[in-house]
N, C-alpha and C. Protein backbone atom coordinates (compact mmCIF):
# COMPACT_ATOMS: atom_id res chain seq x y z
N UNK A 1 -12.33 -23.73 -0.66
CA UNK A 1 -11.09 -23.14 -0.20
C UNK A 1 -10.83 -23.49 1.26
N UNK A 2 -12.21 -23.43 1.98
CA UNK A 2 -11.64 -24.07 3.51
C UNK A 2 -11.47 -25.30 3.71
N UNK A 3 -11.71 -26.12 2.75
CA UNK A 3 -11.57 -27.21 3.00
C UNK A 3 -9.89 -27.63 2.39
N UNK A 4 -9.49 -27.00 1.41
CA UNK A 4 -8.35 -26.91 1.42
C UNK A 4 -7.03 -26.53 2.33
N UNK A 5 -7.42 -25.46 2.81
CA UNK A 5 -6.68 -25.06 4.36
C UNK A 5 -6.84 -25.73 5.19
N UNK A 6 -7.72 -26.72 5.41
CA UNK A 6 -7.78 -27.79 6.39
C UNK A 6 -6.86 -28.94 6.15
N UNK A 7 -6.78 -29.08 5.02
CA UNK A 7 -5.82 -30.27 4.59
C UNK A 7 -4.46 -29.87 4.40
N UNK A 8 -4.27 -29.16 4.23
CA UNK A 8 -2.82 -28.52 4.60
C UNK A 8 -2.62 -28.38 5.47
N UNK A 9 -3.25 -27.59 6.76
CA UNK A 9 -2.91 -27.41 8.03
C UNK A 9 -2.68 -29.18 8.46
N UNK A 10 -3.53 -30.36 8.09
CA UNK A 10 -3.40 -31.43 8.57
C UNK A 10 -2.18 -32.16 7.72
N UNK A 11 -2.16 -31.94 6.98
CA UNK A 11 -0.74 -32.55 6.09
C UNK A 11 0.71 -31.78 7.20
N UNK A 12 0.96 -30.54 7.84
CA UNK A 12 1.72 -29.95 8.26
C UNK A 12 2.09 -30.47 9.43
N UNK A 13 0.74 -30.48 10.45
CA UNK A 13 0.66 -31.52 11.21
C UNK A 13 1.22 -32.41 11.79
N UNK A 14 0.73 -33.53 10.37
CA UNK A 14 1.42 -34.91 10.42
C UNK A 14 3.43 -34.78 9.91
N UNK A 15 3.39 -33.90 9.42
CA UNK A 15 4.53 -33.79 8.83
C UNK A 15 5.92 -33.60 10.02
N UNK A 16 5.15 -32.47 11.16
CA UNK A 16 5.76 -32.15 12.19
C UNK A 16 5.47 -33.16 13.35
N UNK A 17 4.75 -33.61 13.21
CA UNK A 17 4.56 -34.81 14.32
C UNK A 17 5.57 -36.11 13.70
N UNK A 18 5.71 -36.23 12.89
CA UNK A 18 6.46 -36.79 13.02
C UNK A 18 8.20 -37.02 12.71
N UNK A 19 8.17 -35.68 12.09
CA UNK A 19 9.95 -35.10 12.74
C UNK A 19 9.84 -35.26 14.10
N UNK A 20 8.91 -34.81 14.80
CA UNK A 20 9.35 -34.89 16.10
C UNK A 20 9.43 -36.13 16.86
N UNK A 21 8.57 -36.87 16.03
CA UNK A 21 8.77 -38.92 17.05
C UNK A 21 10.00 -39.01 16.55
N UNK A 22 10.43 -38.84 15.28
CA UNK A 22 11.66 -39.34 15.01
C UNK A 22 13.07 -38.44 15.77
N UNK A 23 12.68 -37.62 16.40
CA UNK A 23 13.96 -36.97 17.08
C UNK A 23 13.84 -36.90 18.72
N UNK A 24 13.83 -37.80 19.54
CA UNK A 24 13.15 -37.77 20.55
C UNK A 24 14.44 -37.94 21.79
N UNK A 25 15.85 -38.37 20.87
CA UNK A 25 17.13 -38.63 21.90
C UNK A 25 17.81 -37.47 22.84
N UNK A 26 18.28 -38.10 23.65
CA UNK A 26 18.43 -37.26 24.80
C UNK A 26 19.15 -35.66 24.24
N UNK A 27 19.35 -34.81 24.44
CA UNK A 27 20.68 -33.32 24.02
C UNK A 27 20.93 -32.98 25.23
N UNK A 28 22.30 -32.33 25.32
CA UNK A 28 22.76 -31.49 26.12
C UNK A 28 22.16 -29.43 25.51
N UNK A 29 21.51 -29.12 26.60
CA UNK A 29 21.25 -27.74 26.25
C UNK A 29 22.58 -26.88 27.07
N UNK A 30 23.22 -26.32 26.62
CA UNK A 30 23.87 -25.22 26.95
C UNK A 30 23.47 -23.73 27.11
N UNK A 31 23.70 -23.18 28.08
CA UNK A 31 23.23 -21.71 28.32
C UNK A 31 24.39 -20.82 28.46
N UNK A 32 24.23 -19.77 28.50
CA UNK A 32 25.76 -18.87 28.76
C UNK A 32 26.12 -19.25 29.98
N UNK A 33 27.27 -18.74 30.40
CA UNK A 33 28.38 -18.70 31.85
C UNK A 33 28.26 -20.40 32.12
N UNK A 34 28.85 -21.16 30.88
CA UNK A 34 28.92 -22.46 31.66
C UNK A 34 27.83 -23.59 31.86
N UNK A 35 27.02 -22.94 32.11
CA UNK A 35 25.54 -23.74 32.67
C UNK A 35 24.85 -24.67 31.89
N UNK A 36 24.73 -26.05 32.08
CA UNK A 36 24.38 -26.64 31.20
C UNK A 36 23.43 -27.62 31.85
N UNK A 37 22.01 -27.98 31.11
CA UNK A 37 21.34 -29.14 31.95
C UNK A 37 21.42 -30.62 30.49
N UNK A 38 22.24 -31.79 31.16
CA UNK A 38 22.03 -32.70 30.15
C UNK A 38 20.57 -33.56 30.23
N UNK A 39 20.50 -34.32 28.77
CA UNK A 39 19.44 -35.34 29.15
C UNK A 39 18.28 -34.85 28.48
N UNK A 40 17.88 -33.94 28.10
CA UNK A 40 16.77 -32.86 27.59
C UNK A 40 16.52 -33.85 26.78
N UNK A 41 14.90 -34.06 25.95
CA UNK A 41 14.52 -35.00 24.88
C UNK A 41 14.49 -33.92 24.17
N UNK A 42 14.80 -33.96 22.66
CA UNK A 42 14.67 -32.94 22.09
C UNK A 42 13.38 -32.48 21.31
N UNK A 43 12.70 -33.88 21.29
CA UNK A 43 11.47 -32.93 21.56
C UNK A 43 10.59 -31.89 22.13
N UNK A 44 11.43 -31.82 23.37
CA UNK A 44 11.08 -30.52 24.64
C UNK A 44 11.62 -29.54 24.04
N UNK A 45 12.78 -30.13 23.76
CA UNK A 45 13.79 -28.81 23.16
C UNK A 45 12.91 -27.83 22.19
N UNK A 46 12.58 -28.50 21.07
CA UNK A 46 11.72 -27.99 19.65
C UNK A 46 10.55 -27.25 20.07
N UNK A 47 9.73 -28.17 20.97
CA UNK A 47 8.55 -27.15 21.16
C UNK A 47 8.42 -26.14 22.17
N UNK A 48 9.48 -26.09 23.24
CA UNK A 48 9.68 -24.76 23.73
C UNK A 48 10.37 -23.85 22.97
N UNK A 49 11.14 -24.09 21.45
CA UNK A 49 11.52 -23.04 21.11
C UNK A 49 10.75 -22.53 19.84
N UNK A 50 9.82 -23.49 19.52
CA UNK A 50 8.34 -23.59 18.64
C UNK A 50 7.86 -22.30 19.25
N UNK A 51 7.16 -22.54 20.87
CA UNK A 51 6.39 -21.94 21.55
C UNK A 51 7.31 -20.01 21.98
N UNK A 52 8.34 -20.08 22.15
CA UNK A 52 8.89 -18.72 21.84
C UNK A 52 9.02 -18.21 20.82
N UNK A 53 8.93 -18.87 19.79
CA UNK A 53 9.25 -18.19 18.26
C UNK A 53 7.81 -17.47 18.12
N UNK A 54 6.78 -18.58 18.28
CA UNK A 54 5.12 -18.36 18.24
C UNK A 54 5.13 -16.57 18.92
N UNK A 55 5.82 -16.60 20.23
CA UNK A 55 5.19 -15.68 21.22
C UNK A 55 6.00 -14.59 20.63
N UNK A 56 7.07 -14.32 19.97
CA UNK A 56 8.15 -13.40 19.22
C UNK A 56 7.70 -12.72 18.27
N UNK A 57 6.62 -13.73 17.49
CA UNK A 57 6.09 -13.32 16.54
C UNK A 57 5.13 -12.65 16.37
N UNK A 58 4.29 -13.34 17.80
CA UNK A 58 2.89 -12.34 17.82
C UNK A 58 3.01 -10.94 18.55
N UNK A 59 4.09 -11.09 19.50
CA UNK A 59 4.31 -9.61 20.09
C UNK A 59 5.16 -8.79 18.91
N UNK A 60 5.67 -9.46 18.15
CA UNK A 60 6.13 -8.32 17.04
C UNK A 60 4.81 -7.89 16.20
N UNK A 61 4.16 -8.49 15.84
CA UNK A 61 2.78 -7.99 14.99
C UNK A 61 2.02 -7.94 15.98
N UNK A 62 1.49 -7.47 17.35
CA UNK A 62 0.85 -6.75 17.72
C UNK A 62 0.16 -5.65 17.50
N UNK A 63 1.57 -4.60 17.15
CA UNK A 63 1.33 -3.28 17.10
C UNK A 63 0.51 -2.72 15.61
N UNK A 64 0.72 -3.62 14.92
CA UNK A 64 -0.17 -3.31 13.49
C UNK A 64 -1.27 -3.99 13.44
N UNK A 65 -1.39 -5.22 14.42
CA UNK A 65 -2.99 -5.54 14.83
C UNK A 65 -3.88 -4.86 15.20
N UNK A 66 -3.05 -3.93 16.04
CA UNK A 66 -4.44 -2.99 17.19
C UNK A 66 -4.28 -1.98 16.19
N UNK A 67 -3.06 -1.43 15.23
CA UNK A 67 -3.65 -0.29 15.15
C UNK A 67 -4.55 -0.54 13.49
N UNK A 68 -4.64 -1.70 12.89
CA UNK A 68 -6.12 -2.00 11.94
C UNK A 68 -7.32 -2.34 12.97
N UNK A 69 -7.41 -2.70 13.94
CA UNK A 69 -8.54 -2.57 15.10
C UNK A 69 -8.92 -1.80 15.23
N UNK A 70 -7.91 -0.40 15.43
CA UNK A 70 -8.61 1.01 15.75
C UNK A 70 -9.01 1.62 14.72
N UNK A 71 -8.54 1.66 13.77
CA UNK A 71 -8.92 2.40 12.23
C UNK A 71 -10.06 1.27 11.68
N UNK A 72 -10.49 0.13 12.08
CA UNK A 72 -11.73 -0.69 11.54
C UNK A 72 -12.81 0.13 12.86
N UNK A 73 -12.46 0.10 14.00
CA UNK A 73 -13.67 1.00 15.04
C UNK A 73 -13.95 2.56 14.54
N UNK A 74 -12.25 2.74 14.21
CA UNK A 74 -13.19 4.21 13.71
C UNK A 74 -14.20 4.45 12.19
N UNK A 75 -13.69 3.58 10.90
CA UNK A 75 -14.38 3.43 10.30
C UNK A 75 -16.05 3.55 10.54
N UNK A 76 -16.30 2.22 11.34
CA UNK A 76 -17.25 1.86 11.90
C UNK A 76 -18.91 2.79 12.69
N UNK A 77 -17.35 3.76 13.53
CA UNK A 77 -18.12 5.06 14.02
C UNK A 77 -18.68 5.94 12.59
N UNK A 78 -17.80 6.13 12.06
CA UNK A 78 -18.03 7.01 10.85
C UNK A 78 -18.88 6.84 9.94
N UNK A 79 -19.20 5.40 9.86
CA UNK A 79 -20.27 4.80 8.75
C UNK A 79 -21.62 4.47 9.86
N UNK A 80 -21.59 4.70 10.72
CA UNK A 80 -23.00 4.54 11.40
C UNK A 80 -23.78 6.30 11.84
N UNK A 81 -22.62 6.76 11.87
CA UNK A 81 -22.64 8.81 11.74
C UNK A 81 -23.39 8.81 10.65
N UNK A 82 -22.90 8.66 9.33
CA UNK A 82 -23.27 8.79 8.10
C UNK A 82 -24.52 8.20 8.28
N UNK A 83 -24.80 7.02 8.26
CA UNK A 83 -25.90 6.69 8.21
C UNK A 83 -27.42 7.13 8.93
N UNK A 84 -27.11 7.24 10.57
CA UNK A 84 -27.87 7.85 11.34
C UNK A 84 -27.76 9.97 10.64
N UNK A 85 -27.51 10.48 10.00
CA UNK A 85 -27.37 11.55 9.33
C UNK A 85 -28.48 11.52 8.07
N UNK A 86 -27.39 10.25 7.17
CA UNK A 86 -28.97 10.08 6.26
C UNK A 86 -30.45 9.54 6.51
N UNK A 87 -30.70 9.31 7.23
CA UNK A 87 -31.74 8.72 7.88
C UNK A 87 -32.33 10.07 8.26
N UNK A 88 -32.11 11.15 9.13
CA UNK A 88 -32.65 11.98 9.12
C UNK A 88 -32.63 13.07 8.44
N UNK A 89 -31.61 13.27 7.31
CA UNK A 89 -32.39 14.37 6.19
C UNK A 89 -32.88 12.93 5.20
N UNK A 90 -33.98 12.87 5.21
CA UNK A 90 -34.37 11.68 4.20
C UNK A 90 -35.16 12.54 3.15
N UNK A 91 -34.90 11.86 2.14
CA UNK A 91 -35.59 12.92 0.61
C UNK A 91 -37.11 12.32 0.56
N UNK A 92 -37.65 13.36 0.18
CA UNK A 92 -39.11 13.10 0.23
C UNK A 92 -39.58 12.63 -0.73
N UNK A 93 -40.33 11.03 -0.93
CA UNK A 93 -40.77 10.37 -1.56
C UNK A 93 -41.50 11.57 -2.59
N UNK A 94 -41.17 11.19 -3.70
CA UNK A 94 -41.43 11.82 -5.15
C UNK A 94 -43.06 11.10 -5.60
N UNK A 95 -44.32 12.17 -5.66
CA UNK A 95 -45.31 11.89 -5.53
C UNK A 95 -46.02 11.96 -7.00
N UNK A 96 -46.83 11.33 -7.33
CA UNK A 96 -47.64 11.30 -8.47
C UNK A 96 -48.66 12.72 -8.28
N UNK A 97 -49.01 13.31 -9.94
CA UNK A 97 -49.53 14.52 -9.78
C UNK A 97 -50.83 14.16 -9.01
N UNK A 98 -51.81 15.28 -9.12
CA UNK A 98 -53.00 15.03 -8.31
C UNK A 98 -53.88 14.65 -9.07
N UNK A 99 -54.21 14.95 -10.18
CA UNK A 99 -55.16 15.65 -11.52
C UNK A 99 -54.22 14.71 -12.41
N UNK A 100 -54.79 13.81 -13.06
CA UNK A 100 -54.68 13.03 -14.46
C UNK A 100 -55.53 14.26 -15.39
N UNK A 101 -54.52 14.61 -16.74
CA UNK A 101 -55.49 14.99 -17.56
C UNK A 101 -56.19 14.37 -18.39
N UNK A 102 -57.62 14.19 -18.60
CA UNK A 102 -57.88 13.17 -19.77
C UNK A 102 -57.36 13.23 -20.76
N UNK A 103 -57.25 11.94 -21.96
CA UNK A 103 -56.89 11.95 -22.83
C UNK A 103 -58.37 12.64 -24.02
N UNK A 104 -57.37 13.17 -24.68
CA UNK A 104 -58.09 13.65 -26.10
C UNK A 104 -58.73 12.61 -26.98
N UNK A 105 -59.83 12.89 -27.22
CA UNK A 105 -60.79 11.82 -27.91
C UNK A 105 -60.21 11.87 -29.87
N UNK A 106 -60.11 11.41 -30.21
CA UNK A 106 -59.37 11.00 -31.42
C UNK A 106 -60.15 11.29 -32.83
């Protein structure tokens, strides 16, 4: 299976590397009130807006990251409680009688 995810991630890759050689001509970027810088390769263009989408995305799923972080630490606390608990009421090894009775002669 990981070796499968490897080859996909590298098939994706190549796939995006090279949309991007193939789009490399100059754009005009426009901004509000007018402002415009020409000449941009649009490859700049793509991966700075690659690289904000990236950062959009991870600050939107943040907040359900940390809070399975905190509920995996508290788990964690709770199952080492338990454990350090059973460890000290430990059940007392179940002992063989003292006295075998002989067997009855036949």
């Amino acid at each position: 299976m990981r070796y499968l995810v490897w080859i996909l991630r590298l098939v994706v890759f190549v796939v995006v590397l090279m949309f991007a050689l193939k789009n490399t001509g100059p754009v005009d970027i426009r901004f509000f009130a007018e402002h415009v810088i020409t000449g941009v390769p649009l490859i700049v263009v793509m991966l700075v807006v690659f690289v904000l989408g990236a950062i959009f995305g991870l600050l939107l799923a943040a907040p359900a990251i940390m809070r399975k972080r905190r509920e995996a630490a508290r788990l964690r606390r709770d199952l080492a409680k338990l454990e350090s608990k059973s460890a000290q009421t430990s059940v007392p090894p179940t002992s063989a009688p003292e006295t075998v009775a002989p067997l009855a002669p036949l």
